[in-house]
Structures are given as C-alpha cells and as structure tokens.
PDB file of N, CA and C in Angstrom:
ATOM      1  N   UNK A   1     100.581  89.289 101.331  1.00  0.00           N
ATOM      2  CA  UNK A   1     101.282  88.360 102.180  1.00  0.00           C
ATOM      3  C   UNK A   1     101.163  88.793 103.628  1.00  0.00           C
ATOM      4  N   UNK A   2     101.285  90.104 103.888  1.00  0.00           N
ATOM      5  CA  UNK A   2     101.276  90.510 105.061  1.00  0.00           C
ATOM      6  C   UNK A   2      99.698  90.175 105.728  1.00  0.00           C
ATOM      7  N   UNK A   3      98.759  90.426 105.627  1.00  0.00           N
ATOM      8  CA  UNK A   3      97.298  90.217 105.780  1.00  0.00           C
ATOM      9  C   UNK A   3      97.134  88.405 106.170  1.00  0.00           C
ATOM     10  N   UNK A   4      97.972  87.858 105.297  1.00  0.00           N
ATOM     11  CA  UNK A   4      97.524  86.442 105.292  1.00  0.00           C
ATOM     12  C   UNK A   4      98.312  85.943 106.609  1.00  0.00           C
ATOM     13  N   UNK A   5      99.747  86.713 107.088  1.00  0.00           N
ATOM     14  CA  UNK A   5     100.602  85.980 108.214  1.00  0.00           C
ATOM     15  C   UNK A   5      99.407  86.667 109.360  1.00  0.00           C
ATOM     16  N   UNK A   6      99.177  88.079 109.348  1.00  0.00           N
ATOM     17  CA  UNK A   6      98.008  88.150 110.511  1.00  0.00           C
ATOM     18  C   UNK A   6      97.022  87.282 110.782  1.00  0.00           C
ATOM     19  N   UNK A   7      96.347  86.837 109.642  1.00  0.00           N
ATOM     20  CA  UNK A   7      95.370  85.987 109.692  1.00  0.00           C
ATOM     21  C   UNK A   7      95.101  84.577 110.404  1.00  0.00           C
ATOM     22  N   UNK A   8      96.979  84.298 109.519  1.00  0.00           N
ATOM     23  CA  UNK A   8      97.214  82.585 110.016  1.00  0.00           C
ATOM     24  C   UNK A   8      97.788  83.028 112.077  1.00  0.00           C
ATOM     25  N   UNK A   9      97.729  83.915 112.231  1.00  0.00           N
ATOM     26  CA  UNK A   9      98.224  83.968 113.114  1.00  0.00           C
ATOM     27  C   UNK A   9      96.892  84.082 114.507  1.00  0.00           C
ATOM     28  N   UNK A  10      95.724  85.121 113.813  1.00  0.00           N
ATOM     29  CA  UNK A  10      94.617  84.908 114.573  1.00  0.00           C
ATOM     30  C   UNK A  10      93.780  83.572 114.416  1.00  0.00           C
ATOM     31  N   UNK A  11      94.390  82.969 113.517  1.00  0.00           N
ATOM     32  CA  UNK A  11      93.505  81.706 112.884  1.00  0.00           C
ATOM     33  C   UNK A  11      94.333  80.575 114.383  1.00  0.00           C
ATOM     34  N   UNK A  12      95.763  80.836 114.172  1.00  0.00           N
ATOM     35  CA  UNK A  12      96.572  79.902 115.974  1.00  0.00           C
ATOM     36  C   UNK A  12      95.691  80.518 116.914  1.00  0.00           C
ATOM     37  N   UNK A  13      95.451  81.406 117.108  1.00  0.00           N
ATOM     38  CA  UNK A  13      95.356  81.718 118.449  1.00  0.00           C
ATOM     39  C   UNK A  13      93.504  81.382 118.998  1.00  0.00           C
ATOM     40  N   UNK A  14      92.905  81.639 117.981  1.00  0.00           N
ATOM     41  CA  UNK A  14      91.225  81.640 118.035  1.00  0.00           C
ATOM     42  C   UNK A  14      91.177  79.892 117.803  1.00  0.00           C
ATOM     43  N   UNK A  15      91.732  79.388 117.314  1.00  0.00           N
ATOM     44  CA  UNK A  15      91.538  77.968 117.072  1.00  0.00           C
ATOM     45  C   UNK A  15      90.632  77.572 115.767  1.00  0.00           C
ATOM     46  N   UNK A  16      89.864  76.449 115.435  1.00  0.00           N
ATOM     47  CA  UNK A  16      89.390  76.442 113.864  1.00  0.00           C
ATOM     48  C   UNK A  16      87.557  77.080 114.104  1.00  0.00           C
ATOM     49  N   UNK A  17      87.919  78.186 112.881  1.00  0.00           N
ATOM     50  CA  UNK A  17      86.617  79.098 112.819  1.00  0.00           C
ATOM     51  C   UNK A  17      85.813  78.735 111.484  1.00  0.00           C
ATOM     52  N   UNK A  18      86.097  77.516 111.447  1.00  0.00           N
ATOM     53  CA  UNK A  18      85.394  77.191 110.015  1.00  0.00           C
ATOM     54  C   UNK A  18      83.782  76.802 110.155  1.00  0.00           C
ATOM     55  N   UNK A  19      83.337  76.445 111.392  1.00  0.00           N
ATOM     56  CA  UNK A  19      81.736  76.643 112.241  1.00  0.00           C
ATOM     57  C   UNK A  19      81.181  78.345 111.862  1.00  0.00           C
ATOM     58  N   UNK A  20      82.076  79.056 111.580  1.00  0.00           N
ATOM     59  CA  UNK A  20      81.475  80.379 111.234  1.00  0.00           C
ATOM     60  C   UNK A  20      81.283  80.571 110.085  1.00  0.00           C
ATOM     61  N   UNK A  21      80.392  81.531 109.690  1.00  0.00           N
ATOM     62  CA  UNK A  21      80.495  81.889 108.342  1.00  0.00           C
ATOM     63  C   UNK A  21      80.693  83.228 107.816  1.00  0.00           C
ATOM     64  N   UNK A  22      80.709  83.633 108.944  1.00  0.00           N
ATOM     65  CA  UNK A  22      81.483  85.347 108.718  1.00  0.00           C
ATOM     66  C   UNK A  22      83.130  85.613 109.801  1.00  0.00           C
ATOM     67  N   UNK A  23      83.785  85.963 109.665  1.00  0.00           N
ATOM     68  CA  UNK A  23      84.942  86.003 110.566  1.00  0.00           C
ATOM     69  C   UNK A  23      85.644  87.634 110.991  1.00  0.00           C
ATOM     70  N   UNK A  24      85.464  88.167 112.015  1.00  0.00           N
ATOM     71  CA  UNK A  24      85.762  89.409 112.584  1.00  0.00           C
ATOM     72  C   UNK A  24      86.619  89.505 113.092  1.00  0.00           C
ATOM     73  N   UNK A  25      87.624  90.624 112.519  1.00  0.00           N
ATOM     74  CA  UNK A  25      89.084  90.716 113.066  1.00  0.00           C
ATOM     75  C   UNK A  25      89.202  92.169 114.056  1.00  0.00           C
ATOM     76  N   UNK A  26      89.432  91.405 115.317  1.00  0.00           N
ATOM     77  CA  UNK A  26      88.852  92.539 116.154  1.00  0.00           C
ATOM     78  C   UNK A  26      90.318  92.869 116.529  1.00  0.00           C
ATOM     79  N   UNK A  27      90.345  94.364 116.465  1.00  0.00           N
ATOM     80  CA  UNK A  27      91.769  94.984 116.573  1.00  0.00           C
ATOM     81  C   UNK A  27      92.436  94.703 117.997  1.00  0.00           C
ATOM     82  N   UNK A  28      91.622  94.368 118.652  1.00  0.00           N
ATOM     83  CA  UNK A  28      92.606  93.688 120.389  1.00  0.00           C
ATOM     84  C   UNK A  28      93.332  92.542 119.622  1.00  0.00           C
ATOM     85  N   UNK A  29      92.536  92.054 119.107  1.00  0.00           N
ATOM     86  CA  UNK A  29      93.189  90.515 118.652  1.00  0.00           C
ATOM     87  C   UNK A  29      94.935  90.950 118.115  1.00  0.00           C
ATOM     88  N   UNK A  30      94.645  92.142 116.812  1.00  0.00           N
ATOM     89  CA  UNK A  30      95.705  92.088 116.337  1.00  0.00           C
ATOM     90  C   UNK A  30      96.660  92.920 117.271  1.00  0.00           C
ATOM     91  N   UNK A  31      95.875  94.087 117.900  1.00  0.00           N
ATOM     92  CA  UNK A  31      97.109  94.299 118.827  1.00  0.00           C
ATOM     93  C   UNK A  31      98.149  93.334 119.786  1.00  0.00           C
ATOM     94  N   UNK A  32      97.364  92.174 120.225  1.00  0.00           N
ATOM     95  CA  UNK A  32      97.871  91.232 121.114  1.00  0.00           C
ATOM     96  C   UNK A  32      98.689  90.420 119.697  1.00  0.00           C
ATOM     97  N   UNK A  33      98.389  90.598 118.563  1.00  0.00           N
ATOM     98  CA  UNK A  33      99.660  89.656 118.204  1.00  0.00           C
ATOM     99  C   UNK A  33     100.490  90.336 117.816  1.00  0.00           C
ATOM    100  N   UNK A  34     100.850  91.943 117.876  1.00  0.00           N
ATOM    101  CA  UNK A  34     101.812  92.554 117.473  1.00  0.00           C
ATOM    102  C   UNK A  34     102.658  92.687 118.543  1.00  0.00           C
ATOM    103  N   UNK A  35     101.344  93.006 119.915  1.00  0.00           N
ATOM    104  CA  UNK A  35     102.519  92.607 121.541  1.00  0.00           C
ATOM    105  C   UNK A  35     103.301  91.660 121.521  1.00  0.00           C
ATOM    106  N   UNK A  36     102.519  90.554 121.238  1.00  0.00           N
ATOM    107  CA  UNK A  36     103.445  89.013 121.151  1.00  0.00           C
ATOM    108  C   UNK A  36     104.449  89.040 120.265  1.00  0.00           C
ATOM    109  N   UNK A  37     104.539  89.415 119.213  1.00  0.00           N
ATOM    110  CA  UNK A  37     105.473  89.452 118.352  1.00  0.00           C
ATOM    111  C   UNK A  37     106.836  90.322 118.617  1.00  0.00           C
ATOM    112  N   UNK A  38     106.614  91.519 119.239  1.00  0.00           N
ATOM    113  CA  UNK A  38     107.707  92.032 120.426  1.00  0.00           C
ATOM    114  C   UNK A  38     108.380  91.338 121.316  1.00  0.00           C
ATOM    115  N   UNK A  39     107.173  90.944 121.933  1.00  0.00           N
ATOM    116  CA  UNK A  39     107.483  89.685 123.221  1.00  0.00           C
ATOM    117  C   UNK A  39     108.675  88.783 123.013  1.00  0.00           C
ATOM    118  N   UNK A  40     108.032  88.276 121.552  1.00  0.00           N
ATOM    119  CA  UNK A  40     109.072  86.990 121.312  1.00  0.00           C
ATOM    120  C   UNK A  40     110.556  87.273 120.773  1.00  0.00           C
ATOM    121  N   UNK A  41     110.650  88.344 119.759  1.00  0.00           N
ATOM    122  CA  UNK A  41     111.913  88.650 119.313  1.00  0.00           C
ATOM    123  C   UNK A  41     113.110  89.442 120.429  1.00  0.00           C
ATOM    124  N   UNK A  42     112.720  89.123 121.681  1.00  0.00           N
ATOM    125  CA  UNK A  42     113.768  89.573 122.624  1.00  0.00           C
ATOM    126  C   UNK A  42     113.806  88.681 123.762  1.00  0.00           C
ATOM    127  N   UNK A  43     114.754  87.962 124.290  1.00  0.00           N
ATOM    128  CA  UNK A  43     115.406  87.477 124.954  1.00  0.00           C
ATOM    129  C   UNK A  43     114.907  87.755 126.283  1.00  0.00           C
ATOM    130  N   UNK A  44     115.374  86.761 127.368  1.00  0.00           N
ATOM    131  CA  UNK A  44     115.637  87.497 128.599  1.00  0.00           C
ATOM    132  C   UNK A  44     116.788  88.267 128.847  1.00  0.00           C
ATOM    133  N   UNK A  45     118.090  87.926 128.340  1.00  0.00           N
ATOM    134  CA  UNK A  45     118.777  87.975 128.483  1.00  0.00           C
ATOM    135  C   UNK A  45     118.895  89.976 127.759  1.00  0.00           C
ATOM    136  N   UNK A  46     117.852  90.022 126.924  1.00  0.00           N
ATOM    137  CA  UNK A  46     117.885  91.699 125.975  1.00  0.00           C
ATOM    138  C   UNK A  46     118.426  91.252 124.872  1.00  0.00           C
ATOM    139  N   UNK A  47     119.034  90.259 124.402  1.00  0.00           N
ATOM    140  CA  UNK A  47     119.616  89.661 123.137  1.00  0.00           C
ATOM    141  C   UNK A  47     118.434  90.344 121.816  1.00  0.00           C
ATOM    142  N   UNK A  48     118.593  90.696 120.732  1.00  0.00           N
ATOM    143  CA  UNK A  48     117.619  90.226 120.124  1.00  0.00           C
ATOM    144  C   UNK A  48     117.644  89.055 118.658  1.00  0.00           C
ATOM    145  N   UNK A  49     117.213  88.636 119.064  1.00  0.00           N
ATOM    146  CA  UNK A  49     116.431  87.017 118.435  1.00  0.00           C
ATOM    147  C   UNK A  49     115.891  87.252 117.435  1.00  0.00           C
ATOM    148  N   UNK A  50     115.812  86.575 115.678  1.00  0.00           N
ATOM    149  CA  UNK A  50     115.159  87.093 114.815  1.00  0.00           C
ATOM    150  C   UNK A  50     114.444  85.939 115.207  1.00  0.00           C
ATOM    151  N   UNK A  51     112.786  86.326 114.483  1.00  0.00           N
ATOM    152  CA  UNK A  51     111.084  85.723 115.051  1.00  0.00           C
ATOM    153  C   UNK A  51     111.476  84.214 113.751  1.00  0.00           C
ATOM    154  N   UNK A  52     111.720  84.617 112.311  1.00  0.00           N
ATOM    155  CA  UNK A  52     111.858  83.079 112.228  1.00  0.00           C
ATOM    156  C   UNK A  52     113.617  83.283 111.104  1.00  0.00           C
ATOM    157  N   UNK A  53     114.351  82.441 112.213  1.00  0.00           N
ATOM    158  CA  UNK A  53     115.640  82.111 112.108  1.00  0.00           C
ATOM    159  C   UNK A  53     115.926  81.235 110.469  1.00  0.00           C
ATOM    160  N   UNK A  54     115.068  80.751 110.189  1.00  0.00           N
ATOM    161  CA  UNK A  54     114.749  79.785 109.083  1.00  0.00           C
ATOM    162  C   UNK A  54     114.411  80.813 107.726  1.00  0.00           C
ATOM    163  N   UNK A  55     113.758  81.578 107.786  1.00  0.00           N
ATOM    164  CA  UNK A  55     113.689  83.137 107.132  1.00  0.00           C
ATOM    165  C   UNK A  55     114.721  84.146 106.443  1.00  0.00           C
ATOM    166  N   UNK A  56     115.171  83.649 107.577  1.00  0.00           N
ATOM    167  CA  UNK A  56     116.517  84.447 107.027  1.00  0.00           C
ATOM    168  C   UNK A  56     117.954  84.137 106.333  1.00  0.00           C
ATOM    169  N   UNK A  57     118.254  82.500 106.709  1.00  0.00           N
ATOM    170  CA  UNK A  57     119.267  81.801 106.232  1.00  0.00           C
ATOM    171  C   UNK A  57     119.068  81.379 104.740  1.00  0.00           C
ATOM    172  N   UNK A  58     119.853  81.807 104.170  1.00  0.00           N
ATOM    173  CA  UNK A  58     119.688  81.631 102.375  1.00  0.00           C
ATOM    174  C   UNK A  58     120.137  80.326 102.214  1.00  0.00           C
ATOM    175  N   UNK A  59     118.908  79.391 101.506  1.00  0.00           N
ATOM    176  CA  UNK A  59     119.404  77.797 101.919  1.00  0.00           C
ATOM    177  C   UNK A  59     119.583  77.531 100.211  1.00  0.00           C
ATOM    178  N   UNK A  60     120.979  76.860 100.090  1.00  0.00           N
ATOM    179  CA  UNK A  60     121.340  76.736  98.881  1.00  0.00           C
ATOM    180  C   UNK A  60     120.471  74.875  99.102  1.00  0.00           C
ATOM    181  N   UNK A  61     120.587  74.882  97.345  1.00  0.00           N
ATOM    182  CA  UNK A  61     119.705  73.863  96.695  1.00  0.00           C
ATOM    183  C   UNK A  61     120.498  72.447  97.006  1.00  0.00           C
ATOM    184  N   UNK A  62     119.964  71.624  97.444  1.00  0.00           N
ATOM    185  CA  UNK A  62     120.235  70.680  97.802  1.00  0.00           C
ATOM    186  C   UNK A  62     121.060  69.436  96.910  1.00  0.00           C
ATOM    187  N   UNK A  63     120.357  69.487  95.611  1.00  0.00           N
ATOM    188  CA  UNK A  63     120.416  68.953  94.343  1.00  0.00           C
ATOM    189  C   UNK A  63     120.270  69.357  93.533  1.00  0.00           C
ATOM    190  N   UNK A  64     120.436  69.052  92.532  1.00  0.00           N
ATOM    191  CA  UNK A  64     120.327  69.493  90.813  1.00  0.00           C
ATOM    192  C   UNK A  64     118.799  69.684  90.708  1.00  0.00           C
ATOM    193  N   UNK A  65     117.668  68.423  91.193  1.00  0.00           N
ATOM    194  CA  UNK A  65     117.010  68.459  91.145  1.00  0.00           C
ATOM    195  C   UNK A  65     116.080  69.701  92.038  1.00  0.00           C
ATOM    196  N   UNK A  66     116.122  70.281  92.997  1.00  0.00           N
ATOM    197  CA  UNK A  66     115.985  71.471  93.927  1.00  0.00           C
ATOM    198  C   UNK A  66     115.816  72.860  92.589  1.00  0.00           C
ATOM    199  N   UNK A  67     117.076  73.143  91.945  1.00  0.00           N
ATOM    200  CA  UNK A  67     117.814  73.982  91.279  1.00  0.00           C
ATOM    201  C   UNK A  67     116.828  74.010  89.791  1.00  0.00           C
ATOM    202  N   UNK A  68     116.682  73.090  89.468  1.00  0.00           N
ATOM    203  CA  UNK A  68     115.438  72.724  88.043  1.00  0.00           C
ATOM    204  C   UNK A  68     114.236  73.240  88.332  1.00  0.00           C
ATOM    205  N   UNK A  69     114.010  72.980  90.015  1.00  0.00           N
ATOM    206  CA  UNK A  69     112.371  73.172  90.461  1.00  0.00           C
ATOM    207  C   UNK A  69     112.682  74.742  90.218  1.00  0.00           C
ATOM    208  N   UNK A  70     113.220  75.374  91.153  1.00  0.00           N
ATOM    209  CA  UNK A  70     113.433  76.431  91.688  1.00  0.00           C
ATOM    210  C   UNK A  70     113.330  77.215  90.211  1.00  0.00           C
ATOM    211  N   UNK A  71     114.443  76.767  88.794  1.00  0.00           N
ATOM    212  CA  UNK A  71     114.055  77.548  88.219  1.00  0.00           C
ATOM    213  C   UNK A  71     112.886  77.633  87.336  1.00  0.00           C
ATOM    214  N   UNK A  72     112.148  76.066  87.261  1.00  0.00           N
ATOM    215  CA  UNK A  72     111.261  76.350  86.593  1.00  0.00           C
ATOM    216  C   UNK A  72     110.351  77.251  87.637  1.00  0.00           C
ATOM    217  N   UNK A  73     109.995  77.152  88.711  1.00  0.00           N
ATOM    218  CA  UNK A  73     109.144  78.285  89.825  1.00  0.00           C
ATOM    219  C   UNK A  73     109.532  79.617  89.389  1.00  0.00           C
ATOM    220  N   UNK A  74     110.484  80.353  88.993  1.00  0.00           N
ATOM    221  CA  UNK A  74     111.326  81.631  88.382  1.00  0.00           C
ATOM    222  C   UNK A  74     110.498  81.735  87.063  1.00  0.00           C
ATOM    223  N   UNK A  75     110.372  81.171  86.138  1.00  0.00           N
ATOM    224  CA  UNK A  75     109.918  81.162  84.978  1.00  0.00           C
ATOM    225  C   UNK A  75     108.657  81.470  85.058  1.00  0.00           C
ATOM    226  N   UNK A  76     107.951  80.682  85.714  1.00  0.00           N
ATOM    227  CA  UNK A  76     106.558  80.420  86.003  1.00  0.00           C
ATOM    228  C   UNK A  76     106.027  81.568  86.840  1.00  0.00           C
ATOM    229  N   UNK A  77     106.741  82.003  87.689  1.00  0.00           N
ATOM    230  CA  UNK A  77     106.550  83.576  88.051  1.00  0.00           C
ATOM    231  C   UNK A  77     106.552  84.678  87.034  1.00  0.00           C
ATOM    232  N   UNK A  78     107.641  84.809  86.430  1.00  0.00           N
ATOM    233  CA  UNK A  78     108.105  85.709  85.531  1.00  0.00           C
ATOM    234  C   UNK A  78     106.979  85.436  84.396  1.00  0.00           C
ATOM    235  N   UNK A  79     106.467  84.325  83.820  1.00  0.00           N
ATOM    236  CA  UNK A  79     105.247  84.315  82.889  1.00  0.00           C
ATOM    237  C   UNK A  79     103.730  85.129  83.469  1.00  0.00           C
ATOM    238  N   UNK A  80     103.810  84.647  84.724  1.00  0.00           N
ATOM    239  CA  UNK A  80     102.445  85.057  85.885  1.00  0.00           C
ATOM    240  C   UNK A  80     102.536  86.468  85.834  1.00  0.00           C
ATOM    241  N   UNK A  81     103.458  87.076  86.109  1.00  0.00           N
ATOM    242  CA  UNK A  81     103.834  88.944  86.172  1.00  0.00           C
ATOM    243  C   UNK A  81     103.741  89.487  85.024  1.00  0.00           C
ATOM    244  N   UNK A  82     103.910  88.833  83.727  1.00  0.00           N
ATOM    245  CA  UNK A  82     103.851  89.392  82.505  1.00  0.00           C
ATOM    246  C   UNK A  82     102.057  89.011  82.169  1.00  0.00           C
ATOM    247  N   UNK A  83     101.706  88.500  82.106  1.00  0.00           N
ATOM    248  CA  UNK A  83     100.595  88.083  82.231  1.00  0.00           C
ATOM    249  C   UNK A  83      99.215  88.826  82.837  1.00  0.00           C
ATOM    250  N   UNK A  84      99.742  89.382  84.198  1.00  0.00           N
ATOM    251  CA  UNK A  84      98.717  90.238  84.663  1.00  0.00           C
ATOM    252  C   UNK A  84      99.256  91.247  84.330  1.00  0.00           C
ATOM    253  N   UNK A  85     100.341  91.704  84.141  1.00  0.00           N
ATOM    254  CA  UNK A  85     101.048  93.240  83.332  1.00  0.00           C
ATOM    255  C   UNK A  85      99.759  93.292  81.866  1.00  0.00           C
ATOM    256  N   UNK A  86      99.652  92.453  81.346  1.00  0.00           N
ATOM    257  CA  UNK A  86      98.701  92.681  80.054  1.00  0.00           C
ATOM    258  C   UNK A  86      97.161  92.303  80.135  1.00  0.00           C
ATOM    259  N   UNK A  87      97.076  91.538  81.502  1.00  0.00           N
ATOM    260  CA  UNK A  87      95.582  91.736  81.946  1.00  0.00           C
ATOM    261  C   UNK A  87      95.110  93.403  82.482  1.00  0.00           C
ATOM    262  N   UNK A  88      96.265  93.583  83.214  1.00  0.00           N
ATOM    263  CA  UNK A  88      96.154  95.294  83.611  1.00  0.00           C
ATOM    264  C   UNK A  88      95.782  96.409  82.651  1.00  0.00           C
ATOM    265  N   UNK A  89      96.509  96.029  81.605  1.00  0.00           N
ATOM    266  CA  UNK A  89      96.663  96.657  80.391  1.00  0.00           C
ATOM    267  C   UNK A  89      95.349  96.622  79.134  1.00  0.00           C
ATOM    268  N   UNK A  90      95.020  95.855  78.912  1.00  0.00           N
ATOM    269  CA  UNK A  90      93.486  95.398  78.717  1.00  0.00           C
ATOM    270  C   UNK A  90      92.660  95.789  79.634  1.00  0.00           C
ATOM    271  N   UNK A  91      92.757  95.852  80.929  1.00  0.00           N
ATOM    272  CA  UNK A  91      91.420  96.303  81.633  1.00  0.00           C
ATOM    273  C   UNK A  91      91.536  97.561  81.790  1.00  0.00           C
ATOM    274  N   UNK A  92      92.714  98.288  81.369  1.00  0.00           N
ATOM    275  CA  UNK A  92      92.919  99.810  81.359  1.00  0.00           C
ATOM    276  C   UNK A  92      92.497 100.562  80.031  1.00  0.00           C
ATOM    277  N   UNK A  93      92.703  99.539  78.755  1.00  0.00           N
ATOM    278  CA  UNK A  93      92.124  99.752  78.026  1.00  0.00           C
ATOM    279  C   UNK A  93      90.575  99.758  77.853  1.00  0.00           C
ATOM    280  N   UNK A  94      90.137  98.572  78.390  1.00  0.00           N
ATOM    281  CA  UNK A  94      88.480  98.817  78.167  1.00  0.00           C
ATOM    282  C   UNK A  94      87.798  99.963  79.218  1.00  0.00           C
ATOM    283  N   UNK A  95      88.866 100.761  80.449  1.00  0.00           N
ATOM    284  CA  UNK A  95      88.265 101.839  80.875  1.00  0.00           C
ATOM    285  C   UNK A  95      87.883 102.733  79.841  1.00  0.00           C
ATOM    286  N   UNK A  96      89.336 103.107  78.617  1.00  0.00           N
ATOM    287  CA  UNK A  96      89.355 103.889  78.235  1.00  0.00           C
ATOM    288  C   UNK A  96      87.680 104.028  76.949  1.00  0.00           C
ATOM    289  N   UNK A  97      88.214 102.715  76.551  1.00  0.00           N
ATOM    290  CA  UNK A  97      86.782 102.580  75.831  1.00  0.00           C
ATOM    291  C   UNK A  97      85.336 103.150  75.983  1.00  0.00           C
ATOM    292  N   UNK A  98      85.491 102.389  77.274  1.00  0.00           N
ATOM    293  CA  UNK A  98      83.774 102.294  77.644  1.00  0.00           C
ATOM    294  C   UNK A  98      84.068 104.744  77.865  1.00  0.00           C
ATOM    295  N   UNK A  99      84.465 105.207  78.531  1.00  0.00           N
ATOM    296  CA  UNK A  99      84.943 106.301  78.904  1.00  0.00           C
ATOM    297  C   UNK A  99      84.536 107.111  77.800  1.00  0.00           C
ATOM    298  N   UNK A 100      85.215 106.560  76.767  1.00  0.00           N
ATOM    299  CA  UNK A 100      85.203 107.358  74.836  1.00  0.00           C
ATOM    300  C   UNK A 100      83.663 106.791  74.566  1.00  0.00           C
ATOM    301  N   UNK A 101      82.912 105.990  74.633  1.00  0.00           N
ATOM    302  CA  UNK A 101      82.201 105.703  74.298  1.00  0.00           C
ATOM    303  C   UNK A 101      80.999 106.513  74.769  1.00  0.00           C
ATOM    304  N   UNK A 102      80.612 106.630  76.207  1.00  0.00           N
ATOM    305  CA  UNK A 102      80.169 107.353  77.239  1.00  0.00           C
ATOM    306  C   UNK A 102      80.198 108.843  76.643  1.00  0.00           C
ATOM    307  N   UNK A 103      81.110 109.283  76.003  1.00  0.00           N
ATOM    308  CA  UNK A 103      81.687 110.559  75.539  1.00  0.00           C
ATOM    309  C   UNK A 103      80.808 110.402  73.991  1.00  0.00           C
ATOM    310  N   UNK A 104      81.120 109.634  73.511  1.00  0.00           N
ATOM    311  CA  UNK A 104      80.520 109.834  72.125  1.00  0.00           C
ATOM    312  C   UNK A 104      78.798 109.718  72.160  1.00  0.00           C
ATOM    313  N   UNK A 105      78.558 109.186  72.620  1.00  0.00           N
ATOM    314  CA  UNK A 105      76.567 109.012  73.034  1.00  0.00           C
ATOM    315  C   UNK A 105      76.679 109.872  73.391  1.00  0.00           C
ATOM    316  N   UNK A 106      77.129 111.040  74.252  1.00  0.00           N
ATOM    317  CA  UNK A 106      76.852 112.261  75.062  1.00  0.00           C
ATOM    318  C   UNK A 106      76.354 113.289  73.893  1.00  0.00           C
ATOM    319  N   UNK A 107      77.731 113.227  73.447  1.00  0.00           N
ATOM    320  CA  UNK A 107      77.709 114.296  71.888  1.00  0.00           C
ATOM    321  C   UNK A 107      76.684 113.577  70.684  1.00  0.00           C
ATOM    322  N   UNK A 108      76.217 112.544  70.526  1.00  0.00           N
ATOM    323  CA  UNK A 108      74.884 112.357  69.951  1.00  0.00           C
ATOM    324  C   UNK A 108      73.618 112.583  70.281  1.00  0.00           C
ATOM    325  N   UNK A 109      73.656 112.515  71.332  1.00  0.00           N
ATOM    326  CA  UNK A 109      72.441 113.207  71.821  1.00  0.00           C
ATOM    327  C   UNK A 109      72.216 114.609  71.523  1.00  0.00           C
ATOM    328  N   UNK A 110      73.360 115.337  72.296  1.00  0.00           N
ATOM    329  CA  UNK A 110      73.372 116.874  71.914  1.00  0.00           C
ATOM    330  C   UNK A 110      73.055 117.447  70.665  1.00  0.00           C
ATOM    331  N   UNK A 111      73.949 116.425  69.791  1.00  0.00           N
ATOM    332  CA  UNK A 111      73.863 116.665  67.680  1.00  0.00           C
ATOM    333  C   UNK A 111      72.560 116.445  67.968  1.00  0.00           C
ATOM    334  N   UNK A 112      71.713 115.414  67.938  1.00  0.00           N
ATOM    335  CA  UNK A 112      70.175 114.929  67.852  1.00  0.00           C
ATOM    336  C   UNK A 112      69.194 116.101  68.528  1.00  0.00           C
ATOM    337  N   UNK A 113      69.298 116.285  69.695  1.00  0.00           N
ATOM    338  CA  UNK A 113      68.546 117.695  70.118  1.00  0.00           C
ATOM    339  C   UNK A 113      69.023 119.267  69.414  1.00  0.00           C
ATOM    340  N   UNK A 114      69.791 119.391  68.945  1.00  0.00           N
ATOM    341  CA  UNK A 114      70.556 120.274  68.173  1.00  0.00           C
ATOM    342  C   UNK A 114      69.653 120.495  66.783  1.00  0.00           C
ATOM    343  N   UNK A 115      69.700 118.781  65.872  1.00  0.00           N
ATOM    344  CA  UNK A 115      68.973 118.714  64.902  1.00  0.00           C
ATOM    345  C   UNK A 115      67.409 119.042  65.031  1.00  0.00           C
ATOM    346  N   UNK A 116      66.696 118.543  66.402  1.00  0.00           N
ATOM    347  CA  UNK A 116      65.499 118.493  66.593  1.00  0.00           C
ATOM    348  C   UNK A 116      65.147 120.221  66.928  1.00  0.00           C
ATOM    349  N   UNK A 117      65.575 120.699  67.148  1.00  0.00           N
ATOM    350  CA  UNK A 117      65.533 122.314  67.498  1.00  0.00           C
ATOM    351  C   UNK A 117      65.456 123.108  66.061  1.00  0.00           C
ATOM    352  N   UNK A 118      66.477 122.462  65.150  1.00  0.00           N
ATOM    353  CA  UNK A 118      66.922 123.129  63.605  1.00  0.00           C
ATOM    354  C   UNK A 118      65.292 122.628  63.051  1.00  0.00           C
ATOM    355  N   UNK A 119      65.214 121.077  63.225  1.00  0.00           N
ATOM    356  CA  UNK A 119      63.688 120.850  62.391  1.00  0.00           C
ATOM    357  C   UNK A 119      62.618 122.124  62.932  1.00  0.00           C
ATOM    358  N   UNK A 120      62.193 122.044  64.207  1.00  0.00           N
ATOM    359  CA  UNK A 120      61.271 122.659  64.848  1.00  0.00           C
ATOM    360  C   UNK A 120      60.635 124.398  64.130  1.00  0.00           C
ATOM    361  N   UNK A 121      62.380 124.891  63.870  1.00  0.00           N
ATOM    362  CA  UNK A 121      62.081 126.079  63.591  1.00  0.00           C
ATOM    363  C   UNK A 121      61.758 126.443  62.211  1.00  0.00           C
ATOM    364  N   UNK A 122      61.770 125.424  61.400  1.00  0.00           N
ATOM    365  CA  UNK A 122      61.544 125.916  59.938  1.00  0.00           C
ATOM    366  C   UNK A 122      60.185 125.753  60.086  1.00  0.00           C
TER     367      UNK A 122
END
C-alpha cells in the first residue's frame, strides 16, 4: 500500500506516463513528495493538520445495506488470507520436496559410483 500512495502521488505530479513504457522513480521526485507532505500537514498558523482528515474519522454505516457490504468485504478478506496462508504452505512444501529430492539423486549417484568401483575391482 505504501509503494502504491508514492506512486499515485508521482503519477499527480509527472502527469499521465502511459506514452512510456518503462517508468523511473527518481529519488528527487520522492524526496520532493516527502517535503510536500511536511509542507502540507502544518499550518501557518504551526497548528498541525492531519494530511487526510477523511482517514481518520471512523464513518459508521449508513444503512443496513452499507453493514451487509462491509461484512460480506470481512468475509471475503478473511477467505483471501486463509487462502494464501495455504498457497504459502504448499509452496513451502514443494521447496521442501524438490530440496529432498535434490538430496536423494545426490545419494544415488554416490550408491551408483560406489557400486561401479565394487564391480571394477573384482
């Protein structure tokens, strides 16, 4: 999330870079939006100002209907997190695999040159 607000943020300021086909994030850029982002959360006055006011106010559900969305969005998260929890888990497993496997050809070979040494000498 963090990467993507920088982005949308050099994406305001550079204007539309979709004429490109490679896109370079040149660290002046981001320094000037971390200046700006100082800039803005303080006042003249020295007050300080949160950057988005809307962010921070916990906005209760409007309707029943709001409250249904919201929890089916909860659910639908909570399925998504369990989900890559056992994609993780599977792809941790087939490290282990391929790993043991890698391991077991090693030690066949060795048995096989082992055997080929035992033939040789009789």
């Amino acid at each position: 999330m963090y990467p993507r607000f920088i982005q949308l943020i050099i994406q305001n300021q550079l204007g539309d870079l979709s004429t490109y086909t490679t896109k370079y994030t040149s660290p002046a850029l981001t320094q000037k939006v971390f200046a700006n982002m100082r800039r803005v959360g303080k006042g003249f006055s020295g007050v300080e100002t949160p950057l988005f006011e809307s962010m921070l106010v916990a906005r209760e559900p409007e309707e029943e209907g709001d409250a249904k969305k919201q929890l089916q969005d909860n659910e639908a998260l909570d399925a998504y997190a369990a989900l890559t929890r056992r994609v993780e888990h599977l792809e941790h497993g087939k490290v282990a695999q391929a790993l043991e496997i890698t391991k077991l050809k090693k030690r066949v070979k060795k048995l096989e040159k082992a055997n080929k040494v035992k033939v040789l000498k009789l």
